[in-house]
C-alpha atoms as a PDB file:
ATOM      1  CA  UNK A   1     127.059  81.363  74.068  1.00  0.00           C
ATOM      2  CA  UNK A   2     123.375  80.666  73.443  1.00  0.00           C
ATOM      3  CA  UNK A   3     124.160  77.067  74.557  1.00  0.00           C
ATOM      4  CA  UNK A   4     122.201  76.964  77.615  1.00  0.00           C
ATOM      5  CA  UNK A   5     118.711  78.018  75.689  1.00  0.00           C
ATOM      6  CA  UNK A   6     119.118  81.916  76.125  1.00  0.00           C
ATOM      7  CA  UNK A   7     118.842  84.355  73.570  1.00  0.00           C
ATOM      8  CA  UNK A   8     121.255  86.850  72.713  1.00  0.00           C
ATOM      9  CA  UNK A   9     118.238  89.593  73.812  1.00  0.00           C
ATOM     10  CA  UNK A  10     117.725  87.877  77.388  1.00  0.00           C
ATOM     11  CA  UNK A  11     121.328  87.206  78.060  1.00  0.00           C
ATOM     12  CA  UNK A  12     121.907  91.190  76.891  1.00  0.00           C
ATOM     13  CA  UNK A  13     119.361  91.937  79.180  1.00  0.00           C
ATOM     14  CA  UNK A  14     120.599  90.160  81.902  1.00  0.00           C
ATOM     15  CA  UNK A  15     124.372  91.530  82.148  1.00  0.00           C
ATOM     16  CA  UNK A  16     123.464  95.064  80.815  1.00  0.00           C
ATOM     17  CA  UNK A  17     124.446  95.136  77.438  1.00  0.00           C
ATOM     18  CA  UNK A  18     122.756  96.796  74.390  1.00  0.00           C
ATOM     19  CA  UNK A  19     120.658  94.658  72.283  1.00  0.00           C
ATOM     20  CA  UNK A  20     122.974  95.021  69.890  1.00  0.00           C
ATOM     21  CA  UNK A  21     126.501  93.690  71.329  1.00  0.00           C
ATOM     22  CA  UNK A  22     126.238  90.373  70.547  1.00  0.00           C
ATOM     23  CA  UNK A  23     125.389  90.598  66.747  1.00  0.00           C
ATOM     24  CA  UNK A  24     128.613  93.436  66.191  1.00  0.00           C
ATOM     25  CA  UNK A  25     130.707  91.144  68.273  1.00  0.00           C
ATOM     26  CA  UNK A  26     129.545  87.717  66.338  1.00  0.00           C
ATOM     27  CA  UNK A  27     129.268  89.356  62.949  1.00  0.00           C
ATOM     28  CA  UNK A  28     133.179  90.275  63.728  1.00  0.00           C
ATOM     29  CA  UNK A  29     132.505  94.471  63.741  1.00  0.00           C
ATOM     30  CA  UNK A  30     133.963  94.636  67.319  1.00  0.00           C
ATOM     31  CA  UNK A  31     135.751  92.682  69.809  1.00  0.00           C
ATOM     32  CA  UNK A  32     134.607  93.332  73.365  1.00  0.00           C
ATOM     33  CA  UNK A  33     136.740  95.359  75.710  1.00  0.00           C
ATOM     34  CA  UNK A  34     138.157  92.734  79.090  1.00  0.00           C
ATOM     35  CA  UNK A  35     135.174  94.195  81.157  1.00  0.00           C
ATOM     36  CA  UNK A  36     132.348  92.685  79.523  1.00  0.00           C
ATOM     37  CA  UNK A  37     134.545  89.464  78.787  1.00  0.00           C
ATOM     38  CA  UNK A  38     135.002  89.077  82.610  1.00  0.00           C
ATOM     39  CA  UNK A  39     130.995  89.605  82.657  1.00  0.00           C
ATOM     40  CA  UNK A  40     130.712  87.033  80.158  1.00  0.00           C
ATOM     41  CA  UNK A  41     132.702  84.717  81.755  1.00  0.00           C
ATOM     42  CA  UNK A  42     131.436  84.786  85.511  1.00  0.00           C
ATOM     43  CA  UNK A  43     127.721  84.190  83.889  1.00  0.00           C
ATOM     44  CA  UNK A  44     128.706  81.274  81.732  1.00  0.00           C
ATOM     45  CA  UNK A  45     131.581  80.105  84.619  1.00  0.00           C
ATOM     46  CA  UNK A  46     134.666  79.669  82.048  1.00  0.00           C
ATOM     47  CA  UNK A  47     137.619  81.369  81.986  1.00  0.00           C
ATOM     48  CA  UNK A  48     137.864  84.614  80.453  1.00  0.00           C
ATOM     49  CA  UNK A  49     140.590  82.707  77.929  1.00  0.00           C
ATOM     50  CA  UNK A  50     137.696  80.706  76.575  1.00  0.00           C
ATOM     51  CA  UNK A  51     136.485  84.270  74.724  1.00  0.00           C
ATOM     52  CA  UNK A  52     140.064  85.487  73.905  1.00  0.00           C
ATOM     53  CA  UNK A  53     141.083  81.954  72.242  1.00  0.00           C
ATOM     54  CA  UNK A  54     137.949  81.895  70.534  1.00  0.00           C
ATOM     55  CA  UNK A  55     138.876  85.123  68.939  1.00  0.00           C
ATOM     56  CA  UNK A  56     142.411  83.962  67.869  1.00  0.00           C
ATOM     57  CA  UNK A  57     140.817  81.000  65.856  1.00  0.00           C
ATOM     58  CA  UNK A  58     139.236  83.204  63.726  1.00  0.00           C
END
Protein backbone atom coordinates (compact mmCIF):
# COMPACT_ATOMS: atom_id res chain seq x y z
CA UNK A 1 0.00 0.00 0.00
CA UNK A 2 1.22 3.58 -0.33
CA UNK A 3 2.52 2.52 -3.80
CA UNK A 4 0.35 4.57 -5.88
CA UNK A 5 1.49 8.07 -4.02
CA UNK A 6 -1.30 8.02 -1.23
CA UNK A 7 -0.80 8.43 2.25
CA UNK A 8 -1.87 6.22 4.85
CA UNK A 9 -4.18 9.50 6.15
CA UNK A 10 -5.87 9.98 2.56
CA UNK A 11 -6.27 6.36 1.79
CA UNK A 12 -7.87 6.09 5.66
CA UNK A 13 -9.92 8.77 4.69
CA UNK A 14 -11.04 7.47 1.66
CA UNK A 15 -12.39 3.85 2.76
CA UNK A 16 -13.46 5.02 6.31
CA UNK A 17 -10.95 3.93 8.52
CA UNK A 18 -9.46 5.66 11.63
CA UNK A 19 -6.32 7.49 11.18
CA UNK A 20 -4.87 5.13 13.06
CA UNK A 21 -5.45 1.55 11.30
CA UNK A 22 -2.77 1.50 9.19
CA UNK A 23 0.13 2.23 11.69
CA UNK A 24 -1.45 -0.74 14.41
CA UNK A 25 -1.83 -2.96 11.42
CA UNK A 26 1.90 -2.17 9.90
CA UNK A 27 3.55 -1.87 13.28
CA UNK A 28 2.05 -5.65 13.70
CA UNK A 29 -0.50 -4.61 16.93
CA UNK A 30 -3.52 -5.93 14.90
CA UNK A 31 -4.39 -7.80 11.91
CA UNK A 32 -7.48 -6.48 10.14
CA UNK A 33 -10.74 -8.35 10.36
CA UNK A 34 -11.87 -9.87 6.27
CA UNK A 35 -14.14 -6.71 5.98
CA UNK A 36 -11.70 -4.08 5.68
CA UNK A 37 -9.31 -6.58 3.74
CA UNK A 38 -12.09 -6.94 1.07
CA UNK A 39 -12.13 -2.90 1.26
CA UNK A 40 -8.56 -2.93 0.80
CA UNK A 41 -8.54 -5.06 -1.91
CA UNK A 42 -11.41 -3.67 -4.26
CA UNK A 43 -9.47 -0.08 -3.89
CA UNK A 44 -6.06 -1.39 -4.77
CA UNK A 45 -7.83 -4.26 -7.35
CA UNK A 46 -5.80 -7.45 -5.93
CA UNK A 47 -7.05 -10.25 -4.43
CA UNK A 48 -7.88 -10.26 -0.93
CA UNK A 49 -4.95 -13.22 -0.71
CA UNK A 50 -2.42 -10.56 -1.56
CA UNK A 51 -3.08 -9.11 2.31
CA UNK A 52 -3.49 -12.59 3.95
CA UNK A 53 -0.08 -13.97 2.28
CA UNK A 54 1.54 -10.91 3.15
CA UNK A 55 0.71 -11.60 6.70
CA UNK A 56 1.98 -15.26 6.64
CA UNK A 57 5.52 -14.00 5.50
CA UNK A 58 5.94 -12.31 8.48
Amino acid sequence: MGNDGITFYALGKEVGFPSSFFSEWKRGKMMPKADKLIILAERFKVSINYFLEDAQDT
